[in-house]
Structure formats: structure tokens, C-alpha cells
C-alpha atoms as a PDB file:
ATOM      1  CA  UNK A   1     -40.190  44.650  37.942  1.00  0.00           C
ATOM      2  CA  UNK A   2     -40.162  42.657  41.278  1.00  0.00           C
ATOM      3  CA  UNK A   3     -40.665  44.423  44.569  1.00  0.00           C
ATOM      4  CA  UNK A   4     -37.547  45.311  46.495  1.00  0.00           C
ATOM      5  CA  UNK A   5     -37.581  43.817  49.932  1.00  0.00           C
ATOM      6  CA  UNK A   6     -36.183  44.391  53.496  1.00  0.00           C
ATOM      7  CA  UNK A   7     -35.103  42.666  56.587  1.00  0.00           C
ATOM      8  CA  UNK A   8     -37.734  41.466  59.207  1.00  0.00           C
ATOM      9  CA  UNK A   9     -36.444  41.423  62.807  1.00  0.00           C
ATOM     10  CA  UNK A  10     -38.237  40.159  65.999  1.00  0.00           C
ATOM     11  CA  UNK A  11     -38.224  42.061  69.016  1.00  0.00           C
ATOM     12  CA  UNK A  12     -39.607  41.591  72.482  1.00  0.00           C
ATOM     13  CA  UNK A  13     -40.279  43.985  75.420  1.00  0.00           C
ATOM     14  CA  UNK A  14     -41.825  43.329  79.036  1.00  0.00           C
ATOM     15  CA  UNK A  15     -44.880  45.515  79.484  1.00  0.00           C
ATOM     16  CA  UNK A  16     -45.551  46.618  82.946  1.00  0.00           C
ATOM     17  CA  UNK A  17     -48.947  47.511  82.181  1.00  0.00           C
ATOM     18  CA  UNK A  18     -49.887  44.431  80.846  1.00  0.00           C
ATOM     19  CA  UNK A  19     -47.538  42.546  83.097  1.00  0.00           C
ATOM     20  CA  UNK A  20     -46.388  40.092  80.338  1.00  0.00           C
ATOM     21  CA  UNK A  21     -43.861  39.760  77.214  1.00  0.00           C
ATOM     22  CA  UNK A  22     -44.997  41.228  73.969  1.00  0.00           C
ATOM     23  CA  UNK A  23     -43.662  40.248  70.767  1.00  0.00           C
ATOM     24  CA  UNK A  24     -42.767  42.518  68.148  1.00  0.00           C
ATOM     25  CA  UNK A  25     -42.620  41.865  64.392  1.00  0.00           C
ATOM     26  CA  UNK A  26     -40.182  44.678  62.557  1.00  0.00           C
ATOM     27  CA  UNK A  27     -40.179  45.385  58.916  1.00  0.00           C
ATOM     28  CA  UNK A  28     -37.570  47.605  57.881  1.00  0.00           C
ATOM     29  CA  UNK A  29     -37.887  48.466  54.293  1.00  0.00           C
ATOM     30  CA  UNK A  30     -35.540  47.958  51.273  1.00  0.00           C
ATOM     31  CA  UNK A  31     -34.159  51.882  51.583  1.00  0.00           C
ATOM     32  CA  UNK A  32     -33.674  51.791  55.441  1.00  0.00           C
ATOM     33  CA  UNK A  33     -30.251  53.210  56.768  1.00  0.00           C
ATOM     34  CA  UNK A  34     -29.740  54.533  60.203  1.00  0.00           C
ATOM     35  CA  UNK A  35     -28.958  57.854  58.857  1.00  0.00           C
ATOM     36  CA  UNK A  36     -32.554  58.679  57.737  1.00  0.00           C
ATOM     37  CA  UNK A  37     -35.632  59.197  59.915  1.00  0.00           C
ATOM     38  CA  UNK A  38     -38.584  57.075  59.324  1.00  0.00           C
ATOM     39  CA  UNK A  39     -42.657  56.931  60.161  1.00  0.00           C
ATOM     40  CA  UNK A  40     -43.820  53.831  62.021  1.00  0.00           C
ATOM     41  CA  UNK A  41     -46.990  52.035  60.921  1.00  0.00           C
ATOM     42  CA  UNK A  42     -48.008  50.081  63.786  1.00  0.00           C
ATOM     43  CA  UNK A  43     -50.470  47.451  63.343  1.00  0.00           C
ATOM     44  CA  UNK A  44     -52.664  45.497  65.722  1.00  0.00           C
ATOM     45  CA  UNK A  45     -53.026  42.359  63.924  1.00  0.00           C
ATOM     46  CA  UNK A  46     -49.662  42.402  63.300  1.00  0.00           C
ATOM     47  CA  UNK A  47     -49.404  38.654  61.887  1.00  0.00           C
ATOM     48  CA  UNK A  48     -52.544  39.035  59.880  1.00  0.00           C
ATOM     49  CA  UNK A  49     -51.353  42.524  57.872  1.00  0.00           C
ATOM     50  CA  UNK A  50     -47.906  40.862  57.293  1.00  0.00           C
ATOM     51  CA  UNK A  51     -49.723  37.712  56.187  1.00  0.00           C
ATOM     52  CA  UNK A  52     -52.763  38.750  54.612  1.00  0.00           C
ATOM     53  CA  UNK A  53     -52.714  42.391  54.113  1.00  0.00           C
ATOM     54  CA  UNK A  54     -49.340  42.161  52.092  1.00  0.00           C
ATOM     55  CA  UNK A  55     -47.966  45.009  53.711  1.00  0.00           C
ATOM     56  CA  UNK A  56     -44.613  44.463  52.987  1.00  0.00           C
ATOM     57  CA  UNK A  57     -44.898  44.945  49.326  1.00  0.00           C
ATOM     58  CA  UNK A  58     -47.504  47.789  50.009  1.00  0.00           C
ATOM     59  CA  UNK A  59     -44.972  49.816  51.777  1.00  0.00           C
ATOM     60  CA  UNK A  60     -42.270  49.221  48.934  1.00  0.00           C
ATOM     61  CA  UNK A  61     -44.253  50.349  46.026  1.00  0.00           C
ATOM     62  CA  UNK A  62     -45.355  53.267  47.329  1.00  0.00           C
ATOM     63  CA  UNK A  63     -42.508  54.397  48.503  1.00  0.00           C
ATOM     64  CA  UNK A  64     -41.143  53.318  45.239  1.00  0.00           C
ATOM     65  CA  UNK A  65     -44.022  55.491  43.898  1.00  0.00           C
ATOM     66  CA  UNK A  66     -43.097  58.471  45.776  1.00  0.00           C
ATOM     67  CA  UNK A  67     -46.407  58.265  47.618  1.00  0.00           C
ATOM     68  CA  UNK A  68     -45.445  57.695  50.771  1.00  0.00           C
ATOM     69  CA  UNK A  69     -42.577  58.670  53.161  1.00  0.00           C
ATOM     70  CA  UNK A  70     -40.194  56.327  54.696  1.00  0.00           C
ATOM     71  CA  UNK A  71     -42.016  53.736  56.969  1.00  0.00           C
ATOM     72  CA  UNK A  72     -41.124  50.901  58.988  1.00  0.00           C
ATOM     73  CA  UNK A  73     -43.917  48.760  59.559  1.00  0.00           C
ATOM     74  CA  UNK A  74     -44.343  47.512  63.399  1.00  0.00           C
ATOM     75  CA  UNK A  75     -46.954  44.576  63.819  1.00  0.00           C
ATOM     76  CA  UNK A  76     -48.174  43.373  67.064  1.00  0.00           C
ATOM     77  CA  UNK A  77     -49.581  39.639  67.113  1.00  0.00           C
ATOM     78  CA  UNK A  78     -52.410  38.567  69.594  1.00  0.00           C
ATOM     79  CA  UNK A  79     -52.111  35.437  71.101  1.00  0.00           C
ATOM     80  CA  UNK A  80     -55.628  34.237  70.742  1.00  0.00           C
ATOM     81  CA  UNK A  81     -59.170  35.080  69.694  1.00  0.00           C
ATOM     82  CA  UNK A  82     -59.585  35.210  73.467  1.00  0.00           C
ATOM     83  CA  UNK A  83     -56.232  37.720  74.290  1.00  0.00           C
ATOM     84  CA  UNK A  84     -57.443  40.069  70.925  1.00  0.00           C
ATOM     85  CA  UNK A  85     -60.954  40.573  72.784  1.00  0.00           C
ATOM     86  CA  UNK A  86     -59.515  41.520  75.788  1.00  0.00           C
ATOM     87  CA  UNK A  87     -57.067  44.055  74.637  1.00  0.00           C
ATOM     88  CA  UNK A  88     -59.030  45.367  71.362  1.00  0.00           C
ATOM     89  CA  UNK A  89     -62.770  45.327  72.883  1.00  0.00           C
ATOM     90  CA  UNK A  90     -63.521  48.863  74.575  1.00  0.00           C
ATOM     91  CA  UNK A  91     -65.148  46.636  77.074  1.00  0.00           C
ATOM     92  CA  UNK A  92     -62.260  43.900  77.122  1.00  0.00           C
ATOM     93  CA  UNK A  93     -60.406  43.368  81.138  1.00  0.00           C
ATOM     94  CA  UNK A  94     -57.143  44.601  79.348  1.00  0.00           C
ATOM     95  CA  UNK A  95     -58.335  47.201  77.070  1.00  0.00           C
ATOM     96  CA  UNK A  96     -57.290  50.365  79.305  1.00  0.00           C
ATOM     97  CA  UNK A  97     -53.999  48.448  79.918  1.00  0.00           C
ATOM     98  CA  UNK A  98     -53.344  47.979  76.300  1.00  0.00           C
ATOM     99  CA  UNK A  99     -53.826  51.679  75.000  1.00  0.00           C
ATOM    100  CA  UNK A 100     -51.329  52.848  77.788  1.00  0.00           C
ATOM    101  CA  UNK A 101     -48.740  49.591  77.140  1.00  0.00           C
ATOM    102  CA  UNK A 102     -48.836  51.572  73.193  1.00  0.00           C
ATOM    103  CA  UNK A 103     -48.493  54.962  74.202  1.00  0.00           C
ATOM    104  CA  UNK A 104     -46.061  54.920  77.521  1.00  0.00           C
ATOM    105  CA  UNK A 105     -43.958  51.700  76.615  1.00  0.00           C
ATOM    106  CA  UNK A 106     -44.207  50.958  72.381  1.00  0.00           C
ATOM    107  CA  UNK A 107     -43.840  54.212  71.461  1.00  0.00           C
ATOM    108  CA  UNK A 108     -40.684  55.383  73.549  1.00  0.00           C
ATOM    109  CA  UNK A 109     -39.298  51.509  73.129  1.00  0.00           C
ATOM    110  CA  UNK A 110     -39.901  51.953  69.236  1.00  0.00           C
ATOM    111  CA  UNK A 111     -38.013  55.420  69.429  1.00  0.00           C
ATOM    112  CA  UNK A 112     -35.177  53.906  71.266  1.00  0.00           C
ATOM    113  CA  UNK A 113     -34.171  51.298  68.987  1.00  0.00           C
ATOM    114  CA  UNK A 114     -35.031  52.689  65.251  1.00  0.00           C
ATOM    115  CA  UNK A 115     -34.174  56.042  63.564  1.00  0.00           C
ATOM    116  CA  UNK A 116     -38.128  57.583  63.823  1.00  0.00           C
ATOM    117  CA  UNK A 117     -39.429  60.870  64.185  1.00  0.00           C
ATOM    118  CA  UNK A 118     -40.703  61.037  67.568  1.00  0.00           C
ATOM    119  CA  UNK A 119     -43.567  62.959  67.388  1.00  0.00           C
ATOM    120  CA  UNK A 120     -47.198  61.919  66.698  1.00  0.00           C
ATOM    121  CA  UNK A 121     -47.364  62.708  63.169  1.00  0.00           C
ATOM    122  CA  UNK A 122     -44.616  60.451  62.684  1.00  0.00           C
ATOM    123  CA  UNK A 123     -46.457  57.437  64.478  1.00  0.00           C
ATOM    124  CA  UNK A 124     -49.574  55.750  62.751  1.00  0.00           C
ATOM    125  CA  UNK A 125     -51.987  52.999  64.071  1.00  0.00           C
ATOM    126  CA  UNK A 126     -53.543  50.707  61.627  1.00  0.00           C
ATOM    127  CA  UNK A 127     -56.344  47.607  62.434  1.00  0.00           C
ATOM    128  CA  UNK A 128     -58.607  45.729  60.982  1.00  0.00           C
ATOM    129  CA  UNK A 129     -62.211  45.282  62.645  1.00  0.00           C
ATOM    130  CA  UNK A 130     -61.453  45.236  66.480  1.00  0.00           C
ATOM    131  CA  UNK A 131     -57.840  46.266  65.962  1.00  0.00           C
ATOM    132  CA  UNK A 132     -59.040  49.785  64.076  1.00  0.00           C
ATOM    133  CA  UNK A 133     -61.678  50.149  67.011  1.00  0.00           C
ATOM    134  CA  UNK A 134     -58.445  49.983  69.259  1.00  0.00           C
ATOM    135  CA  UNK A 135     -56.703  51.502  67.037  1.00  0.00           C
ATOM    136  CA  UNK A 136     -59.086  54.720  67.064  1.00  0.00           C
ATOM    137  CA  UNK A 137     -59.509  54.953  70.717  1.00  0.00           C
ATOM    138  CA  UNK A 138     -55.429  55.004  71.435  1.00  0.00           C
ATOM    139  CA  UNK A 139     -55.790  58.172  68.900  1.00  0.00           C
ATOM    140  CA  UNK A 140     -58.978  59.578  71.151  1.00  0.00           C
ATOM    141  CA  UNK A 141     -56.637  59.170  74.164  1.00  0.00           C
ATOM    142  CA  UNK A 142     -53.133  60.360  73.193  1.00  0.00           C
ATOM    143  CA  UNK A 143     -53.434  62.166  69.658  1.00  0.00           C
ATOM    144  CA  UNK A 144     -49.855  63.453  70.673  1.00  0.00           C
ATOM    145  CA  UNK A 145     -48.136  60.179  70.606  1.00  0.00           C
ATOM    146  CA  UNK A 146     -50.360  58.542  67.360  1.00  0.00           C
ATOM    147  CA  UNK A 147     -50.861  61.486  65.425  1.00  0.00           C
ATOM    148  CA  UNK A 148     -52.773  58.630  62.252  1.00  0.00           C
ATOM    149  CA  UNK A 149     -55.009  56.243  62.625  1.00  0.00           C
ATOM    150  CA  UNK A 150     -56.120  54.130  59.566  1.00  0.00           C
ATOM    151  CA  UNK A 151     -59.144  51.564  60.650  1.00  0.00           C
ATOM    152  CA  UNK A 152     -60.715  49.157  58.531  1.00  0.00           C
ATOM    153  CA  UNK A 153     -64.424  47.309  58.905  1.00  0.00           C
ATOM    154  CA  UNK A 154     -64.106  48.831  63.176  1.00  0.00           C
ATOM    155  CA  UNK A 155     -66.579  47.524  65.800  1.00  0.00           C
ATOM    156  CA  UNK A 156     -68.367  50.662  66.869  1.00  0.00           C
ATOM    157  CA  UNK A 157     -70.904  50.299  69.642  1.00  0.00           C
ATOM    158  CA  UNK A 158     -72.533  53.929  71.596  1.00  0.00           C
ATOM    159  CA  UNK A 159     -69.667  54.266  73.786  1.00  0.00           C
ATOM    160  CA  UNK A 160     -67.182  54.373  70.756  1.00  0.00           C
ATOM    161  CA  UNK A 161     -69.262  57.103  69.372  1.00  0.00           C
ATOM    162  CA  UNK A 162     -69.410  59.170  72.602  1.00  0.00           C
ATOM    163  CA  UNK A 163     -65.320  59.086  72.534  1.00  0.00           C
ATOM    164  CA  UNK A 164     -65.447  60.315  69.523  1.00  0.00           C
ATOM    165  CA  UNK A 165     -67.927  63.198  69.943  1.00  0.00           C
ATOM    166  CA  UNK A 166     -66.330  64.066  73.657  1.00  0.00           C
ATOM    167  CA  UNK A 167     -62.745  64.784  71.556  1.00  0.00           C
ATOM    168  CA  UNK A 168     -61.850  68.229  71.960  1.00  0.00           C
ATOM    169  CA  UNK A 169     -59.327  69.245  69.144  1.00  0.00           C
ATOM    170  CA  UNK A 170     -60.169  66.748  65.812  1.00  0.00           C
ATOM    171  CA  UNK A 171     -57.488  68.794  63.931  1.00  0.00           C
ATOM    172  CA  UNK A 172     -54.726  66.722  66.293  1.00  0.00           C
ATOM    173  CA  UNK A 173     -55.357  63.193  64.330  1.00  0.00           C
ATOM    174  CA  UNK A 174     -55.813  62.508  60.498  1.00  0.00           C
ATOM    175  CA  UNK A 175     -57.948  59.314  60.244  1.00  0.00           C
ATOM    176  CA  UNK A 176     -58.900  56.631  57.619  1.00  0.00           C
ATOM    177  CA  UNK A 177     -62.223  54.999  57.699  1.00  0.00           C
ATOM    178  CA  UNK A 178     -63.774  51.807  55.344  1.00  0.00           C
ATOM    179  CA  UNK A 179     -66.255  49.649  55.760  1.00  0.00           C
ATOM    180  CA  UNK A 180     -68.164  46.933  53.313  1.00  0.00           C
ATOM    181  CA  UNK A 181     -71.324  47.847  52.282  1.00  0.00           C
ATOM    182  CA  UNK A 182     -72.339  44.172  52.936  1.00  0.00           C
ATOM    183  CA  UNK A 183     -71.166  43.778  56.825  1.00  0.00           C
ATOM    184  CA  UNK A 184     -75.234  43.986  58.036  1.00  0.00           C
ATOM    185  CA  UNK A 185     -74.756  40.731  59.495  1.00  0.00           C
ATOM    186  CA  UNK A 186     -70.852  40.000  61.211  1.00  0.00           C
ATOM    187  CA  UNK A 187     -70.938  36.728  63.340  1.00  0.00           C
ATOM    188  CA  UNK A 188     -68.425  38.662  66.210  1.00  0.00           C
ATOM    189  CA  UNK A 189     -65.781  36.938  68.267  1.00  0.00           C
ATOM    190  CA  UNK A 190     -68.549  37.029  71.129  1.00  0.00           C
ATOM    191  CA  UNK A 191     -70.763  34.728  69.975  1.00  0.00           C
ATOM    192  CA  UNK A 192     -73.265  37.533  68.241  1.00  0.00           C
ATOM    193  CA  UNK A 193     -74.210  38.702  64.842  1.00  0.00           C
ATOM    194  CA  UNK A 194     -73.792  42.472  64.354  1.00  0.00           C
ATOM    195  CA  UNK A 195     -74.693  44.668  61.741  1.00  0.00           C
ATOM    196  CA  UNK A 196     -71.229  46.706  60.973  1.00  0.00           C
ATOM    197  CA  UNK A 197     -72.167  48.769  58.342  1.00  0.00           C
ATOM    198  CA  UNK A 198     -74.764  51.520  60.533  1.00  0.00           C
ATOM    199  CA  UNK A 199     -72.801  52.227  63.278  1.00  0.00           C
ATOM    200  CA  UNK A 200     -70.069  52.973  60.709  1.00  0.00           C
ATOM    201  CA  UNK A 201     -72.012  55.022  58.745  1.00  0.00           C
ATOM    202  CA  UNK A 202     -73.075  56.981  62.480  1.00  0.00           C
ATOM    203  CA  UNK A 203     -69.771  57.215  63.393  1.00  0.00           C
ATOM    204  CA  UNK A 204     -68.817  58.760  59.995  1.00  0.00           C
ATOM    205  CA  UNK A 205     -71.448  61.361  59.605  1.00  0.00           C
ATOM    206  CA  UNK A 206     -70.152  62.574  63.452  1.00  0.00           C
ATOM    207  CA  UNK A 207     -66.340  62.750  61.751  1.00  0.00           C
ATOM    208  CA  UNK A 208     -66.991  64.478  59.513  1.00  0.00           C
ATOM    209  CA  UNK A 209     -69.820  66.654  61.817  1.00  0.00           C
ATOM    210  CA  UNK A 210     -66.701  67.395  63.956  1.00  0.00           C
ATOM    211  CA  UNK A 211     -63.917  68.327  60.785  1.00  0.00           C
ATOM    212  CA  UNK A 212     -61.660  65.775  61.409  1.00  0.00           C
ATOM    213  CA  UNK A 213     -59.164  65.334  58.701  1.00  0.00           C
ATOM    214  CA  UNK A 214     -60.421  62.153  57.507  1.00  0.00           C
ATOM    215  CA  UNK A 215     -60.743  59.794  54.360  1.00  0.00           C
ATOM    216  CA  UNK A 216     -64.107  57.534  54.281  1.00  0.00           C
ATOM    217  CA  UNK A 217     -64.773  54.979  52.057  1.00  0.00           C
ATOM    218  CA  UNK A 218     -67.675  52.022  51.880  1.00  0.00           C
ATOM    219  CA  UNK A 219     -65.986  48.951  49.582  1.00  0.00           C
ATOM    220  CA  UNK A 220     -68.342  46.211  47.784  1.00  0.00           C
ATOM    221  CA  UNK A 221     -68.133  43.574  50.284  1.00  0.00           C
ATOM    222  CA  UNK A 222     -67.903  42.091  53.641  1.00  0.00           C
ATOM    223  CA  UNK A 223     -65.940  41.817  56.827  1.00  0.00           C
ATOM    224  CA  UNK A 224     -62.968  39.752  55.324  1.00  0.00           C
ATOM    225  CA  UNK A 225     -59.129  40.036  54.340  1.00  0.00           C
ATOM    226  CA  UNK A 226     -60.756  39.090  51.078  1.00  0.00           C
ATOM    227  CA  UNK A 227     -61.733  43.019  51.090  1.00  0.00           C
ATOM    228  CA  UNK A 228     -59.392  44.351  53.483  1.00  0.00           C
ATOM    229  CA  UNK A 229     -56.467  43.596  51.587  1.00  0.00           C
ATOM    230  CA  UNK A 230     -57.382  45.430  48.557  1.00  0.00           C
ATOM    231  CA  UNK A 231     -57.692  48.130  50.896  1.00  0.00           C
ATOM    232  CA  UNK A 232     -54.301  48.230  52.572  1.00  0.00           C
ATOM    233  CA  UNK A 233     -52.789  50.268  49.950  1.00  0.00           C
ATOM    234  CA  UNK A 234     -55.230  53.148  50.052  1.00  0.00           C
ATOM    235  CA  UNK A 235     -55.749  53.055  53.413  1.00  0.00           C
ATOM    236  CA  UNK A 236     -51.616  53.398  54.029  1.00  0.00           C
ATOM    237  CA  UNK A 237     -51.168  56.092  51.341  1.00  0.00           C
ATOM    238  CA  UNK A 238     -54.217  58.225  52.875  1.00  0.00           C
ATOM    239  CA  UNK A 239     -52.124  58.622  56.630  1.00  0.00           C
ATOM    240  CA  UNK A 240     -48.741  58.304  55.060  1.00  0.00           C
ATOM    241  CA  UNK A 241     -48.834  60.455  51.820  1.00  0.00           C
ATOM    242  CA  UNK A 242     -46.023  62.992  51.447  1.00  0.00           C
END
């Protein structure tokens, strides 16, 4: 049976904190109707999960399944390899900027315009490599606004890890976690070849050392949509299951 589909819709909003326009990709799913309320999945990446992380027909068969509640799916492109470091690195100009631009202006613009819940549990962040590192530390910083984070193949570095041991109350944010067991040796957008797969590993033994609720798992393979995609699906029903 084919995969029922919704309507995609472009928005745009000025952010003062980054001082520039940001583009918005909307999916809203086969079964939306203004009378419901509905979880947002926002993901950095946005162009790259639509794309390449099928998440389109993700959301629609598991709702279909019953595994999931009702979700529109918010992506947010980058412009450039050069605009993603900045905003996604912890040690990017715009970083800072860009974690306050998603809690104080996406979320309540997202809240205005669609039928959501408005809480934090009702708001998820997903992102792949540099997008689930950013992804993580919005969580760290406002676990009341994005109340799920889902992060696939993240850069962690030492200062990632102290954010995550400094976090006072782990029982505010329900996280995913994957990795490939083969990312020892990721050529990064810097120039440098990192190995992924043991600060992953160190920042999963301290998740689990501090009780957050949290899903880990370590795929056969390496940091690529060629893995991550396979992935979407359990990644999305671990923060979104009913």
C-alpha cells in the first residue's frame, strides 16, 4: 500500500539573534487538521532529512503504525558548509546565537502558526553529526522548550561532555543516541580527521552514569546518510512513541 502524503509549505522568519532571514521547510502530514494538536520534529539539516533521511514517509508509517503521535516535521536548511559550522560547532561565531534564535524565536513562531502542544515534551530536535551536537546542547540549555532530542553520528569534543555532566535534572529531556561502529577516522568540515566513535562511547557511558532517559545504539557503519537513513525511523519512534 503506498504511503499517504501531506502538504509541504515554506515559511520564513527574521531572527534578531542571528540578524538574518531563516527559511523554514514545513511538512504537515497526511492526517493534519487544525482541530488536533501535534508534536514538532525539528531538524537541523533540514534539506538533508527531507532529502536523504526520507522523513516524510517515516513520519506517515508510523503514525500509520500507531507508533508515533501526530508530528509535523520542521526542517531548517544551512546555507553552506561554512554557515552549518558556525551555527552547529560549540565553538562556531554563531553557535550561542543559534540555540537562542531556536528556543526564543522558532519555538514561539512555530506555536503561533500550527496547532502544537506548547510545551517541551511536545517539541523534539533531531541532527545528524554536527546538527545532533547542536541539537543536544539546545536540550542542555532549555530542556523546557525541547523536551527530545534524537542525535545521530554527533561531534563530541571535552567541552560537550562537561555540558552534559554540569546538567542538573537529566529526567527533564529523553534523548536518542547512534553512532557507527566504523567512524574512527571522519575527515570533519574543518579540515581534520576525527575519530567519532570514542568520544561517543564517553559521552554515553556519562548518560547513562547520570539516568537520563535515553536510547543508545552503535550501527555497522560509518558517518554517512548511507547509515543514517536506516536510522531515521528508530531514532523518530524512540522520542516520539505514544
Amino acid at each position: 500500500m503506498a504511503t499517504a502524503t501531506g502538504t509541504m509549505r515554506d515559511y520564513t522568519l527574521y531572527s534578531r539573534e542571528l540578524q538574518e532571514e531563516i527559511g523554514l521547510l514545513v511538512y504537515l502530514p497526511s492526517n493534519f487538521s487544525p482541530l488536533h494538536k501535534y508534536s514538532l520534529l525539528i531538524a537541523q539539516d533540514g534539506k538533508d532529512y527531507f532529502m536523504y533521511g526520507k522523513i516524510k514517509t517515516v513520519i506517515e508509517t508510523l503514525m500509520d503504525e500507531g507508533t508515533i503521535d501526530r508530528t509535523i516535521v520542521v526542517g531548517i536548511p544551512y546555507r553552506n558548509v561554512s554557515d552549518r559550522y558556525e551555527k552547529y560547532h560549540p565553538a562556531g561565531r554563531k553557535n550561542e546565537a543559534y540555540i537562542r534564535f531556536l528556543a526564543h524565536e522558532l519555538a514561539p513562531f512555530l506555536d503561533r502558526e500550527l496547532p502544537t502542544y506548547q510545551m517541551g515534551k511536545g517539541r523534539a530536535l533531531i541532527g545528524d553529526s554536527l546538527g545532533g551536537t547542536v541539537s543536544l546542547l539546545a536540550g542542555l540549555l532549555y530542556p523546557h522548550t525541547f523536551g527530545k532530542i534524537a542525535m545521530q553520528s554527533p561531534y563530541i569534543d571535552d567541552s560537550v561532555l562537561e555540558r552534559i555532566r554540569a546538567f542538573r535534572d537529566p529526567s527533564l529531556l529523553s534523548l536518542y543516541h547512534s553512532v557507527g561502529a566504523e567512524e574512527t577516522a571522519v575527515k570533519t568540515t574543518d579540515g581534520h580527521v576525527r575519530d567519532f566513535i570514542t568520544p561517543n562511547r564517553a559521552a554515553r557511558d556519562l548518560l547513562i552514569e547520570k539516568r537520563f532517559p535515553y536510547t543508545y545504539h552503535e550501527f555497522a557503519g560509518g558517518h554517512a546518510w548511507t547509515y543514517w537513513q536506516p536510522d531515521v525511523p528508530r531514532a523518530v519512534s524512540a522520542i516520539l512513541s505514544l
